[in-house]
N, C-alpha and C. Protein backbone atom coordinates (compact mmCIF):
# COMPACT_ATOMS: atom_id res chain seq x y z
N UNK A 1 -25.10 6.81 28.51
CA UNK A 1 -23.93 7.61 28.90
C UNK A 1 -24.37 9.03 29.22
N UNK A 2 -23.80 9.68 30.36
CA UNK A 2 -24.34 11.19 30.93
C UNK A 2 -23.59 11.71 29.78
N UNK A 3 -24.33 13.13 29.77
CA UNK A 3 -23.79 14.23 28.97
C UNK A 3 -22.21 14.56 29.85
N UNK A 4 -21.56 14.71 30.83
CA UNK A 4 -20.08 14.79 31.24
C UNK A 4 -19.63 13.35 31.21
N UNK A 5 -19.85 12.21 30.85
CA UNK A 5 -19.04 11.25 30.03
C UNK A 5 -18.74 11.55 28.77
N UNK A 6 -20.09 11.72 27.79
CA UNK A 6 -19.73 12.36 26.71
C UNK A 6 -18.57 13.38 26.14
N UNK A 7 -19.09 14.39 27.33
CA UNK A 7 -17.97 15.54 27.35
C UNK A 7 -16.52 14.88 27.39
N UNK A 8 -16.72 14.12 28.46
CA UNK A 8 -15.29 13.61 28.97
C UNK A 8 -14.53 12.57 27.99
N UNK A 9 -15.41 11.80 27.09
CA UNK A 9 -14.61 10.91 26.38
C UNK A 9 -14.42 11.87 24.86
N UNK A 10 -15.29 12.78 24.76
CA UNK A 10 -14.49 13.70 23.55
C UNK A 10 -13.53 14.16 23.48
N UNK A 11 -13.03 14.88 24.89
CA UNK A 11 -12.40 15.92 25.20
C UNK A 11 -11.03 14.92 25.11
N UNK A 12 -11.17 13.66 25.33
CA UNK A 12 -10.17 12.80 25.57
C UNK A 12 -9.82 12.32 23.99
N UNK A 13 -10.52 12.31 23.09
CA UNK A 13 -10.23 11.95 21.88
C UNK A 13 -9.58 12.90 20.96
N UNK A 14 -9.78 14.25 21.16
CA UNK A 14 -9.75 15.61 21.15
C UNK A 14 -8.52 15.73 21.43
N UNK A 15 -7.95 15.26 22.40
CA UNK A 15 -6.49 15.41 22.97
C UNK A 15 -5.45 14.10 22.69
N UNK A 16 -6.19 13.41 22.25
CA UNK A 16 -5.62 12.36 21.43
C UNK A 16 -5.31 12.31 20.03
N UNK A 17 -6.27 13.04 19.29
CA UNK A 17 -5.83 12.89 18.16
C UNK A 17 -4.69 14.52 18.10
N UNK A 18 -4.65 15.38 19.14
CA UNK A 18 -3.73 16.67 19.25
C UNK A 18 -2.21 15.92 18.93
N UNK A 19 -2.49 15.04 20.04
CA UNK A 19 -1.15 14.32 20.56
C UNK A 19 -0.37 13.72 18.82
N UNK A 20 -1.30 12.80 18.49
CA UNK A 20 -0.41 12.16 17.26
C UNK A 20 -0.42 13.29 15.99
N UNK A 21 -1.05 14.09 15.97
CA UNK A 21 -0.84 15.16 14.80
C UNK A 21 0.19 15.97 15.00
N UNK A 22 0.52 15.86 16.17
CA UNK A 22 2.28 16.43 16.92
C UNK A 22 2.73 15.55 16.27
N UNK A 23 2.94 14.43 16.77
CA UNK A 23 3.87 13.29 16.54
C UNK A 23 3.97 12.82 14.88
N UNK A 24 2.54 12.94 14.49
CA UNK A 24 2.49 12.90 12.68
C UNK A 24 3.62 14.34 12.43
N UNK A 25 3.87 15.56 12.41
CA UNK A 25 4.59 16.37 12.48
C UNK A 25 5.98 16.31 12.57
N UNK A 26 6.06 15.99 13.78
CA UNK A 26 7.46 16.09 14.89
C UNK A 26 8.09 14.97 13.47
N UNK A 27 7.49 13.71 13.30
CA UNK A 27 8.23 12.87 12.66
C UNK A 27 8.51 13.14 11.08
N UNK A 28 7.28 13.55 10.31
CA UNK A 28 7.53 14.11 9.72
C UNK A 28 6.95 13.05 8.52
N UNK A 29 6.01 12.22 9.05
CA UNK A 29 5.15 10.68 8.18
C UNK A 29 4.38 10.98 7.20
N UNK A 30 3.87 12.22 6.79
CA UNK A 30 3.28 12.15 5.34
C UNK A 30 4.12 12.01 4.26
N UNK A 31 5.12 12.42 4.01
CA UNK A 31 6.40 12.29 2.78
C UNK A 31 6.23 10.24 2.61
N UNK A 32 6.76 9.72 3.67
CA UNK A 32 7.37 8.80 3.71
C UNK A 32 6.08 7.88 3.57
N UNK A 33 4.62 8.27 3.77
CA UNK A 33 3.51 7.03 3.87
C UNK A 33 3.40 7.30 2.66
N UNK A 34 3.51 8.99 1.51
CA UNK A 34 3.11 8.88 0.52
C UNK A 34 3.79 7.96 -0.97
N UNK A 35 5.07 8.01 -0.09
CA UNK A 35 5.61 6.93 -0.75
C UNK A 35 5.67 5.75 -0.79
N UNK A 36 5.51 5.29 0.58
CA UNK A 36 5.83 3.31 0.81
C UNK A 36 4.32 3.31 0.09
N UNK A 37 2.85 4.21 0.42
CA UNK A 37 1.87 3.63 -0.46
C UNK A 37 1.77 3.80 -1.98
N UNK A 38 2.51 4.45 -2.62
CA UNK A 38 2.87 4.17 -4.45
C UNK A 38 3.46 3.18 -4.48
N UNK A 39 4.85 3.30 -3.78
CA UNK A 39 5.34 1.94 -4.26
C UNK A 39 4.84 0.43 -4.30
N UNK A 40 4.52 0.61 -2.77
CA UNK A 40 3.66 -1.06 -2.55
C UNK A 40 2.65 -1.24 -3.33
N UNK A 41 1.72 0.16 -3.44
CA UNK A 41 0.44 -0.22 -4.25
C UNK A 41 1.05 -0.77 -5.44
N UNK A 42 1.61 -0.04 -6.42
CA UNK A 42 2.18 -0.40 -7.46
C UNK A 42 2.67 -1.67 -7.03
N UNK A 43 3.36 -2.06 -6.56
CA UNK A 43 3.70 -3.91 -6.73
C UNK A 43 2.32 -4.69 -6.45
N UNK A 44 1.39 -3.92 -5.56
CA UNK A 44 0.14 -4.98 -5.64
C UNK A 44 -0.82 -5.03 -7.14
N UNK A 45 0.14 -4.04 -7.84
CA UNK A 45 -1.18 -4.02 -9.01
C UNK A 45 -0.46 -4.84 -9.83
N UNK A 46 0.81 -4.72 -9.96
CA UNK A 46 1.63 -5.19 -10.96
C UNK A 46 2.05 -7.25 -10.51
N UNK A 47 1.91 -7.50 -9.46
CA UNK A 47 1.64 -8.65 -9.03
C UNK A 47 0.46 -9.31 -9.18
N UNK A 48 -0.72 -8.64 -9.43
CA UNK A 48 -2.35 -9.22 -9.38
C UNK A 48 -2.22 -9.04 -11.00
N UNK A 49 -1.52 -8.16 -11.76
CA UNK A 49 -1.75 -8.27 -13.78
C UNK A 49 -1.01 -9.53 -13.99
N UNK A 50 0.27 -10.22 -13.21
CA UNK A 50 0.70 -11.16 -13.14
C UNK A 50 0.44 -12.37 -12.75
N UNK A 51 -0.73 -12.52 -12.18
CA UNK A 51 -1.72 -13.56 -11.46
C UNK A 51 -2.22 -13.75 -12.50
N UNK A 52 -3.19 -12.94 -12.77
CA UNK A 52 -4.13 -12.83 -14.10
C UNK A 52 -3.37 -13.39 -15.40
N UNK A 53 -2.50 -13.02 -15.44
CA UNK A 53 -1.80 -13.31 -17.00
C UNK A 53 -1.64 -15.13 -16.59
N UNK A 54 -0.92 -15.37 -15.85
CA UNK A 54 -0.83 -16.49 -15.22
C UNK A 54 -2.28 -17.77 -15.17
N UNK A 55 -2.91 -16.97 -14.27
CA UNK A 55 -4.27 -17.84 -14.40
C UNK A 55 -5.38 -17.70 -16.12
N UNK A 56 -5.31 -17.08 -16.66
CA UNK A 56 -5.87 -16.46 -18.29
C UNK A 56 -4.87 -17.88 -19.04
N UNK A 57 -3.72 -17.81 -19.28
CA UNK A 57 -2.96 -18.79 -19.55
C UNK A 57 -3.17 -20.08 -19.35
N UNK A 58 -2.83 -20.15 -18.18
CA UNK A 58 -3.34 -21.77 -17.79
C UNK A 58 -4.71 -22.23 -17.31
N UNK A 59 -5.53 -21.18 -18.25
CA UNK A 59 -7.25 -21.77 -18.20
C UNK A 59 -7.75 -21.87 -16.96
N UNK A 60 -7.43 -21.44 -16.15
CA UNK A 60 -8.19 -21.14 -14.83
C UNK A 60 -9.47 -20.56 -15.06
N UNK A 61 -10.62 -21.81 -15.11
CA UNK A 61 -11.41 -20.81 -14.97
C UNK A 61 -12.63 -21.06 -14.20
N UNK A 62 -12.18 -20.84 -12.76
CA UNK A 62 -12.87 -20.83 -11.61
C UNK A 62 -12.32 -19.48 -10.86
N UNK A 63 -13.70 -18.72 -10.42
CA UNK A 63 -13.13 -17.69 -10.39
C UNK A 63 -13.51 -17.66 -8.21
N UNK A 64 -13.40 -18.55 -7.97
CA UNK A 64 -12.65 -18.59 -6.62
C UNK A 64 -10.97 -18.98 -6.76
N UNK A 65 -10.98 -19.79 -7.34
CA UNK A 65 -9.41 -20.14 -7.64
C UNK A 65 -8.54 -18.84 -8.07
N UNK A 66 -8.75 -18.14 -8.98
CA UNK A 66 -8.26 -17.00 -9.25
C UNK A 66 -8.14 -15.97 -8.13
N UNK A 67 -9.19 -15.89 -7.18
CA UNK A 67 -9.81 -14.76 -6.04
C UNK A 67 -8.66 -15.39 -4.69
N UNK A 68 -8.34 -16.83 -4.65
CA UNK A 68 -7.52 -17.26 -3.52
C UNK A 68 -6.01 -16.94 -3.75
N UNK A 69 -5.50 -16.99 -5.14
CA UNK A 69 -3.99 -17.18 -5.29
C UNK A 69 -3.85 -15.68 -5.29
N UNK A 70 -4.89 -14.56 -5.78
CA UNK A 70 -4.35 -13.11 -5.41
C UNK A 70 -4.30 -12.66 -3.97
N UNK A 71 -5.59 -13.25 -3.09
CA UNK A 71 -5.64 -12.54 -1.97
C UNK A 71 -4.42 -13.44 -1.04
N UNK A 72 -3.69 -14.63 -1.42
CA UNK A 72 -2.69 -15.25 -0.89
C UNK A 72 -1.40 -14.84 -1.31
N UNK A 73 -1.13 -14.41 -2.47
CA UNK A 73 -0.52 -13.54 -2.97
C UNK A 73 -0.17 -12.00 -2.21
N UNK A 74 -1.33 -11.01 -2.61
CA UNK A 74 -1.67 -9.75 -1.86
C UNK A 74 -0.90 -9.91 -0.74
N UNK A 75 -1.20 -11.22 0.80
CA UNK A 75 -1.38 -10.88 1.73
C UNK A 75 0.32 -11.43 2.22
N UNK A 76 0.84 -12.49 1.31
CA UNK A 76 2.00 -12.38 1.54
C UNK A 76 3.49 -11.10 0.91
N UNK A 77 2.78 -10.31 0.78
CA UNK A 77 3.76 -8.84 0.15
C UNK A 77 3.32 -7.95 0.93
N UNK A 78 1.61 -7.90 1.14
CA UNK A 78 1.69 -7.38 2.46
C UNK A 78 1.96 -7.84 3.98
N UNK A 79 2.15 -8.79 4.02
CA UNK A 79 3.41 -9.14 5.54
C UNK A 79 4.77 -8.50 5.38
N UNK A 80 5.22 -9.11 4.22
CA UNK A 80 6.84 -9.02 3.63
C UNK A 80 6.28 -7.34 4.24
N UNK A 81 5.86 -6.41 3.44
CA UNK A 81 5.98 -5.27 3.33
C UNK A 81 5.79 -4.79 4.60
N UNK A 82 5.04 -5.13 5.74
CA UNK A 82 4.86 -4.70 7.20
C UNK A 82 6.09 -5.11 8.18
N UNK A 83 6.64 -5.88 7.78
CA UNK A 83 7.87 -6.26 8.71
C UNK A 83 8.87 -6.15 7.70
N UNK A 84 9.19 -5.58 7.29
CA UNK A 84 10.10 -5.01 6.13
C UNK A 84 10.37 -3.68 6.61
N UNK A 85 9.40 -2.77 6.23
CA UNK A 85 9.33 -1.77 6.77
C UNK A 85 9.53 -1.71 8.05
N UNK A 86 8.25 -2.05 9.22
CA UNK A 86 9.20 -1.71 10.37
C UNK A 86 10.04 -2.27 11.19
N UNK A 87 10.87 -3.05 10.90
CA UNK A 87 12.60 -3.26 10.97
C UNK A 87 13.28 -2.08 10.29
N UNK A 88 13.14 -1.87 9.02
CA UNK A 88 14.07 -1.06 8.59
C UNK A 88 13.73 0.45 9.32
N UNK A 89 12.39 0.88 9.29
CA UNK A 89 12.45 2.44 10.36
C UNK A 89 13.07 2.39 11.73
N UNK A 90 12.08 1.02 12.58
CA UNK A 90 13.19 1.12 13.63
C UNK A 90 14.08 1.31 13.73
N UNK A 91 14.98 0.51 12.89
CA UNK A 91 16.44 0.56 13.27
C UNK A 91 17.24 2.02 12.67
N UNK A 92 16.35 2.75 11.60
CA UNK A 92 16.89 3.97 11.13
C UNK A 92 16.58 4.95 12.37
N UNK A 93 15.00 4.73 12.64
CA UNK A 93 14.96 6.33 13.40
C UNK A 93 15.73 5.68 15.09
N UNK A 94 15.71 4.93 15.11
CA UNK A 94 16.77 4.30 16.82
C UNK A 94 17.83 4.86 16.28
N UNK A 95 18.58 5.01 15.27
CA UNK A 95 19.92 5.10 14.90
C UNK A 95 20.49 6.75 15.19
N UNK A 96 18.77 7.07 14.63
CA UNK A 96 18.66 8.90 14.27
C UNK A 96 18.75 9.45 15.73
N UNK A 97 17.76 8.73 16.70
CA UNK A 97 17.52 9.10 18.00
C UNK A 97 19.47 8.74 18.34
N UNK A 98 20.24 8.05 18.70
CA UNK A 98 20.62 7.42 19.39
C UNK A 98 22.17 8.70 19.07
N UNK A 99 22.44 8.74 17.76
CA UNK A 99 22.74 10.32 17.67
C UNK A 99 22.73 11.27 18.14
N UNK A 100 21.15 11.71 18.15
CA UNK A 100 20.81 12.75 18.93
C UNK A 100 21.20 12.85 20.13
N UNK A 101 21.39 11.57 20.90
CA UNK A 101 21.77 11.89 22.25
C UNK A 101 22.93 12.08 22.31
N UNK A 102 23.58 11.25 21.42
CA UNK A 102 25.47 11.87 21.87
C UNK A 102 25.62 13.10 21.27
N UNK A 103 24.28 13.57 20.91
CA UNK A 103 25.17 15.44 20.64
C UNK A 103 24.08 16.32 21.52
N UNK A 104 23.26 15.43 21.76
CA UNK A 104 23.09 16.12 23.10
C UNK A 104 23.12 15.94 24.90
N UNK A 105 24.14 14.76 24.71
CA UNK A 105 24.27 14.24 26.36
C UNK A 105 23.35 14.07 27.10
N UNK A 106 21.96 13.63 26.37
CA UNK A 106 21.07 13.20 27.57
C UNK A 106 20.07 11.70 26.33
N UNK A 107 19.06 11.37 27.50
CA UNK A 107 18.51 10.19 27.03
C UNK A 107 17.37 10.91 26.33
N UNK A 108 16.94 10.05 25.08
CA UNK A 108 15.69 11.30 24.60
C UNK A 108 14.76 9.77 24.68
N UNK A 109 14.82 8.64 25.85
CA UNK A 109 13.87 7.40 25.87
C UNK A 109 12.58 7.47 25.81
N UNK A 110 12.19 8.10 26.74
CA UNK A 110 10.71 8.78 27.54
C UNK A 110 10.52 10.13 27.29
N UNK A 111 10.93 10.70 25.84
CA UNK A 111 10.45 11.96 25.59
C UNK A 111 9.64 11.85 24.15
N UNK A 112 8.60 13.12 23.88
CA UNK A 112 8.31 12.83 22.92
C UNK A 112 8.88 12.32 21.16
N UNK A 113 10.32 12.77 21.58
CA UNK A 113 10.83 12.51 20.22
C UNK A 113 10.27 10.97 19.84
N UNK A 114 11.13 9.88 21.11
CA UNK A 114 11.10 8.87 20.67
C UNK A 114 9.13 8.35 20.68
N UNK A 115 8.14 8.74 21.48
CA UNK A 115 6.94 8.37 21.17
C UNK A 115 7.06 8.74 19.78
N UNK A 116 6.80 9.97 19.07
CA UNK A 116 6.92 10.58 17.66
C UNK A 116 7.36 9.31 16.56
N UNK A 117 8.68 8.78 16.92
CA UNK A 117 9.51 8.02 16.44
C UNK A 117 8.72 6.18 16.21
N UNK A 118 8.13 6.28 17.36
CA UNK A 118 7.33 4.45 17.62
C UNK A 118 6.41 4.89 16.63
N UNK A 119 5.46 5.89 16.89
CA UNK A 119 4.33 6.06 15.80
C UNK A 119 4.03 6.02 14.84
N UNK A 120 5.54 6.81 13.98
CA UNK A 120 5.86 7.00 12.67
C UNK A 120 6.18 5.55 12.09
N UNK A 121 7.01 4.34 13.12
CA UNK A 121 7.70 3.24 12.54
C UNK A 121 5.89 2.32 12.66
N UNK A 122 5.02 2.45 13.23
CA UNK A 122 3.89 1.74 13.61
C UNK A 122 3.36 2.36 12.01
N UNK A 123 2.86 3.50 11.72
CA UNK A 123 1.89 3.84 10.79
C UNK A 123 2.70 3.58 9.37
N UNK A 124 3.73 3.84 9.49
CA UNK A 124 4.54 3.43 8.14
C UNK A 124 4.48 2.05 7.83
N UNK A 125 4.66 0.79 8.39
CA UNK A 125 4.46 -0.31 8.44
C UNK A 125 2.64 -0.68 7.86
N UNK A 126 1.73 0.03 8.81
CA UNK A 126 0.56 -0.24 8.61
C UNK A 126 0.48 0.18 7.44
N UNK A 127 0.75 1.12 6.84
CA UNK A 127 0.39 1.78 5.18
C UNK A 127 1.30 0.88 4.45
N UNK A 128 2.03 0.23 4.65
CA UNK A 128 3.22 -0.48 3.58
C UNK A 128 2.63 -1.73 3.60
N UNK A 129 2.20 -2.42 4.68
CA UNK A 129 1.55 -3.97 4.48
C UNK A 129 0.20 -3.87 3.64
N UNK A 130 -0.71 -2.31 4.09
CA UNK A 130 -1.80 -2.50 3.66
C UNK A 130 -2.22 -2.15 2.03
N UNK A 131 -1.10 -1.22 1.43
CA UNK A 131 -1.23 -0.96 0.30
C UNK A 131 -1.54 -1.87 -0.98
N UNK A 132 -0.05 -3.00 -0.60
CA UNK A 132 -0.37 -3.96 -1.90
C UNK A 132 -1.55 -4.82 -1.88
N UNK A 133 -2.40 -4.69 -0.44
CA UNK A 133 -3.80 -5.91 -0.53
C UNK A 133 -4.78 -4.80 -0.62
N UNK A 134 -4.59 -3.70 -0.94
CA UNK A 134 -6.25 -3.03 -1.00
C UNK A 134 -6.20 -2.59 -2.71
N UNK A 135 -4.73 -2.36 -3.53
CA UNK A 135 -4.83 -2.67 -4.45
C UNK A 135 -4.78 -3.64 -5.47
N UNK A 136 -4.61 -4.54 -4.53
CA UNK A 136 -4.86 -6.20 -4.97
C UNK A 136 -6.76 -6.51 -5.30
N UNK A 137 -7.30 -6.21 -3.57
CA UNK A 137 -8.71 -6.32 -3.89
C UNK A 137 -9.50 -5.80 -4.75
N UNK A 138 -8.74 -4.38 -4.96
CA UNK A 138 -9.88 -3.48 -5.66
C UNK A 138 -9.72 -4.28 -7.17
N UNK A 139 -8.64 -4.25 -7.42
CA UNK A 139 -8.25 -5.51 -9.04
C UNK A 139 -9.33 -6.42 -9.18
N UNK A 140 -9.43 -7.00 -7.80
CA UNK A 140 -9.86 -8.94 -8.27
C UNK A 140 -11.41 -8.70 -8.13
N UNK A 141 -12.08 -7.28 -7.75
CA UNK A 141 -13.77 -7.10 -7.62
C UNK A 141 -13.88 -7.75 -8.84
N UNK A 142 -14.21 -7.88 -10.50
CA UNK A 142 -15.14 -8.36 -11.37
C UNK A 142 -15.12 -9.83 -10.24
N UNK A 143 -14.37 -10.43 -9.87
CA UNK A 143 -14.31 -11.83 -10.04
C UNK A 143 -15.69 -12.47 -9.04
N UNK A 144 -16.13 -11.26 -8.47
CA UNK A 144 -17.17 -11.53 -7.21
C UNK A 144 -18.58 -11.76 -8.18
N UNK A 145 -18.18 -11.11 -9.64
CA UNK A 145 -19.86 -10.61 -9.97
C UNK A 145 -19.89 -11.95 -11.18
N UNK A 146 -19.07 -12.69 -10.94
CA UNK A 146 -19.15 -14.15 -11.95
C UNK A 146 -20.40 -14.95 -12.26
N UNK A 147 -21.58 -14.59 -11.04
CA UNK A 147 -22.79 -14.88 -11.52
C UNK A 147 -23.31 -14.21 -12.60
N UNK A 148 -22.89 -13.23 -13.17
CA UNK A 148 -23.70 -12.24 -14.14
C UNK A 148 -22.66 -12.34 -15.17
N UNK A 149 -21.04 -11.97 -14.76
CA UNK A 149 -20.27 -11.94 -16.61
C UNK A 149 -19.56 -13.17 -16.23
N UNK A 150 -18.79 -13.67 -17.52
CA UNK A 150 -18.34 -14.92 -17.32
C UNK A 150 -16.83 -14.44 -16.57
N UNK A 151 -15.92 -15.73 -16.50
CA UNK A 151 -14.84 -15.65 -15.60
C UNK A 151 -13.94 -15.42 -16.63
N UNK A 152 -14.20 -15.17 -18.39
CA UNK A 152 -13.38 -14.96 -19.48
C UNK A 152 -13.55 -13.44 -19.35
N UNK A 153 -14.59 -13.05 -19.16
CA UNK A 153 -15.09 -11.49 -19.15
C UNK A 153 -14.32 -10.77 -17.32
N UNK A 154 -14.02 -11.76 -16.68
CA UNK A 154 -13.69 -11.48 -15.29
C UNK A 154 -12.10 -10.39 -15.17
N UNK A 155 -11.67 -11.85 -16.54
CA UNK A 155 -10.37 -11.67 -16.39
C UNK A 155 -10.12 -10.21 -16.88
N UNK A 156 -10.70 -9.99 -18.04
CA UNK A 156 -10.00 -8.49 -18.93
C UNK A 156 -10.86 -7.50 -17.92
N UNK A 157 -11.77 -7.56 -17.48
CA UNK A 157 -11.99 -6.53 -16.32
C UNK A 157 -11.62 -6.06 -15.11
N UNK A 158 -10.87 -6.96 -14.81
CA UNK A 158 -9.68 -7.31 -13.38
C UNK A 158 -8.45 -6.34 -14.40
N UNK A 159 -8.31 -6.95 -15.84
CA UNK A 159 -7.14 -6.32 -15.89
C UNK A 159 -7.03 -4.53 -16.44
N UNK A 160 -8.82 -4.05 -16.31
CA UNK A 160 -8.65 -2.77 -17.21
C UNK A 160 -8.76 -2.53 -15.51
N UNK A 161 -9.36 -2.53 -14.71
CA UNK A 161 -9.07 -1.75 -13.34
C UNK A 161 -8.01 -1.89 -12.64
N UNK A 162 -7.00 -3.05 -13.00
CA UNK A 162 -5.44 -2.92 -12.37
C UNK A 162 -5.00 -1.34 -13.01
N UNK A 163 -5.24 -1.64 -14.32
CA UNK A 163 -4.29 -0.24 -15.30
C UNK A 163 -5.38 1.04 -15.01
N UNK A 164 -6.38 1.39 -14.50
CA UNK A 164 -7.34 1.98 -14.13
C UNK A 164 -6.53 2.57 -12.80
N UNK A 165 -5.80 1.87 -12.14
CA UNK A 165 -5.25 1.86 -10.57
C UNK A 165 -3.93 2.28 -10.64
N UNK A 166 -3.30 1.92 -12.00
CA UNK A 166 -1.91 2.77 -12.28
C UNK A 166 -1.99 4.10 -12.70
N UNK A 167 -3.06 4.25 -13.14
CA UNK A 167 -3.34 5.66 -13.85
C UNK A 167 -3.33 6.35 -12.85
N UNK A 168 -4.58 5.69 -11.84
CA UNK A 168 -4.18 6.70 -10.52
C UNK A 168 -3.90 7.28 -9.87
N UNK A 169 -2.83 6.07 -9.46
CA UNK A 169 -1.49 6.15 -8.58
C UNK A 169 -0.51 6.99 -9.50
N UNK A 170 -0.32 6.75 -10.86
CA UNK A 170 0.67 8.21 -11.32
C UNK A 170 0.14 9.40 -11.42
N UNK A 171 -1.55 9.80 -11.70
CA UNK A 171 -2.19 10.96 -11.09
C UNK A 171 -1.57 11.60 -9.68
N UNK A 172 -1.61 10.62 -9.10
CA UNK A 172 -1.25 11.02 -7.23
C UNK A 172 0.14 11.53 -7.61
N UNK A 173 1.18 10.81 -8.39
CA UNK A 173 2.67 10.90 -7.93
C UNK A 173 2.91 12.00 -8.83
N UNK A 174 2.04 12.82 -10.02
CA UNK A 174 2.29 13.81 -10.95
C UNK A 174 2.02 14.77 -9.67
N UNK A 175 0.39 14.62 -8.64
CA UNK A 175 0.48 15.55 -8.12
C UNK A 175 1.44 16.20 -7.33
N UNK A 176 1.76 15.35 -6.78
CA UNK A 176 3.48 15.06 -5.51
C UNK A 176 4.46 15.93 -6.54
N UNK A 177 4.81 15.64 -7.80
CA UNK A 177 5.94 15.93 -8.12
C UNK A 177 5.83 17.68 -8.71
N UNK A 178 3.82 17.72 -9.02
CA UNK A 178 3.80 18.48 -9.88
C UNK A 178 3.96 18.66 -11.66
N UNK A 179 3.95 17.27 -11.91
CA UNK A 179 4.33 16.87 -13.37
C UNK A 179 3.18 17.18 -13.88
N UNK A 180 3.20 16.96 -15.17
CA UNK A 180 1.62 16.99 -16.16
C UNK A 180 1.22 15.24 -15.75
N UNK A 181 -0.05 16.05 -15.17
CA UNK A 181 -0.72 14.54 -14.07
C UNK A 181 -1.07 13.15 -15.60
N UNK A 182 -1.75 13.81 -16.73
CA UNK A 182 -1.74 12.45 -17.73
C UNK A 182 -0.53 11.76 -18.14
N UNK A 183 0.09 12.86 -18.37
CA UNK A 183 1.64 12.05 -18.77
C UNK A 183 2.08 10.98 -17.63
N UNK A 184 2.06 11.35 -16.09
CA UNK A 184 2.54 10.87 -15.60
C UNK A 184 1.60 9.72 -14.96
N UNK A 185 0.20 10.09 -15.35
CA UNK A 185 -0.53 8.36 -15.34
C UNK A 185 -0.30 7.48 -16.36
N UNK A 186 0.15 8.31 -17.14
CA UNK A 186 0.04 7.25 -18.53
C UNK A 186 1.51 6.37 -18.84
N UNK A 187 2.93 6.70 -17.41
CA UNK A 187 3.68 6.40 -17.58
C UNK A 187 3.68 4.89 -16.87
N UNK A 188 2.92 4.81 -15.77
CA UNK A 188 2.51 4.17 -14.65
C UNK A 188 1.51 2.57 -15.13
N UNK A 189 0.60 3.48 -16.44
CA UNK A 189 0.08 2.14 -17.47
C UNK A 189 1.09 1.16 -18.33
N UNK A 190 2.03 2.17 -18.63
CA UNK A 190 2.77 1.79 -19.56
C UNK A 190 3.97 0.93 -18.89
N UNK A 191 4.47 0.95 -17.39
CA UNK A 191 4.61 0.12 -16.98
C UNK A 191 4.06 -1.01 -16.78
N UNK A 192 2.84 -1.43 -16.03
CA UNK A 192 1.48 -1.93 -16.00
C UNK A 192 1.37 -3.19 -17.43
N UNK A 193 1.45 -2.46 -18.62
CA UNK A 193 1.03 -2.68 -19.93
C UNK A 193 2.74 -3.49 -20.21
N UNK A 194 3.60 -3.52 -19.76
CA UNK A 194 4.88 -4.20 -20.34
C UNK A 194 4.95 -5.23 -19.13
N UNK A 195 4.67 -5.29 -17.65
CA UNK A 195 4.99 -6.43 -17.06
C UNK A 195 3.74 -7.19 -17.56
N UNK A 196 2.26 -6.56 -17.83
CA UNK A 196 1.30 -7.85 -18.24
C UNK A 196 2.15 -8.64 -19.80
N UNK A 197 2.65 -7.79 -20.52
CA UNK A 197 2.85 -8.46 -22.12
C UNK A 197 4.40 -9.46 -21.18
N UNK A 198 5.02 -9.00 -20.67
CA UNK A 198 6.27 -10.18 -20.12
C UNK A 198 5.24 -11.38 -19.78
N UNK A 199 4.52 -11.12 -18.79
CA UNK A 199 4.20 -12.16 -18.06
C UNK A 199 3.29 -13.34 -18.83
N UNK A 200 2.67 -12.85 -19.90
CA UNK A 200 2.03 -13.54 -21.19
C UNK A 200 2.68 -14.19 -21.93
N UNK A 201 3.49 -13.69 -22.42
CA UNK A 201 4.61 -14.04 -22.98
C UNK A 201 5.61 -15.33 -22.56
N UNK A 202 5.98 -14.51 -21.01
CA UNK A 202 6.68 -15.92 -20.54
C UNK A 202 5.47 -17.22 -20.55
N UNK A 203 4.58 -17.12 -20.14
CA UNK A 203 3.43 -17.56 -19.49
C UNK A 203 3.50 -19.09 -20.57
N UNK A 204 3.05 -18.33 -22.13
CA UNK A 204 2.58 -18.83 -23.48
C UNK A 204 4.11 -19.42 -23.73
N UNK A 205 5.30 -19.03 -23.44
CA UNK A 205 6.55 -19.79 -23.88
C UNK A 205 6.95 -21.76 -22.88
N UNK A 206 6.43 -21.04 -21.33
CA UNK A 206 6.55 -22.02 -20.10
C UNK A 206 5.45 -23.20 -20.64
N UNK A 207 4.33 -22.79 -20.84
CA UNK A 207 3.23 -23.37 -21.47
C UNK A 207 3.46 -24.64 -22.90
């Protein structure tokens, strides 16, 4: 590639990423990704301590079997959660746009609002499907290293990095709120720590 391709495909990326950091702006998508990704994450962690409790229970102990029903799991909450989401933005920010025009008597179709508007309903979706499967995966890593600890040792290590991942995620949401960041990880375990004891519980009663 010549040095003025180079030039030319920077300058073009350069003005591309200008464009959506408007449109990240104009719309106004950090508030709203920082949330659909707590929440979803949180259901992917709190769904994979529920796998676990589930498979620990009924002696599962093949630890591909365990590794398929989370990432089948994971990947159906993250669909739900990608077309969940964008249905529901579409039809909010179409609603927001569609407003706007009857108070301002013109079409806002082909202006940046509504690009702003596609982007925001595109990246919100992508962060909402992808949340509950990347904190699903990061959970189910011991289960890869089963050649070295057993799949009994798999399980309670899957389940100290789920609550490892709530701590986190209420670190993040103390920062957002400004709370005292331990308190508010430690509220996030303590959720974490009551759906695993339900799900045991039911688990050992169904059993």
């Amino acid at each position: 590639m010549t040095p003025a391709k180079v030039k030319s495909a920077s300058a073009w990326l350069h003005e591309k990423f200008d464009l959506l950091s408007h449109y990240h702006e104009v719309a106004e998508v950090g508030e709203i990704v920082r949330r659909y990704f707590v929440i979803n994450g949180f259901d992917g962690v709190l769904t994979t301590l529920g796998v676990l409790a589930g498979g620990y229970i009924a002696g599962v102990d093949r630890a591909r079997a365990v590794i398929s029903v989370i990432v089948t799991t994971a990947i159906g909450i993250g669909v739900a959660g990608f077309y969940g989401s964008y249905l529901v933005e579409k039809a909010e920010r179409e609603r927001a746009r569609h407003e706007l025009e009857e108070y301002t008597f013109s079409s806002l179709e082909d202006t940046s609002i509504s690009s702003a508007s596609t982007y925001a309903t595109i990246v919100i979706a992508i962060v909402d499907g992808l949340s509950p499967v990347i904190a699903a995966a990061v959970a189910m890593i011991p289960f890869f290293f089963t050649s070295v600890i057993s799949v009994h040792t798999a399980y309670f290590a899957s389940g100290i990095v789920a609550l490892i991942e709530l701590f986190l995620l209420g670190i993040f949401l103390g920062r957002i709120s400004r709370d005292r960041l331990i308190v508010s990880g430690a509220k996030l375990v303590a959720a974490g720590l009551v759906a695993l004891g339900l799900s045991l519980l039911l688990g050992r009663e169904v059993r």
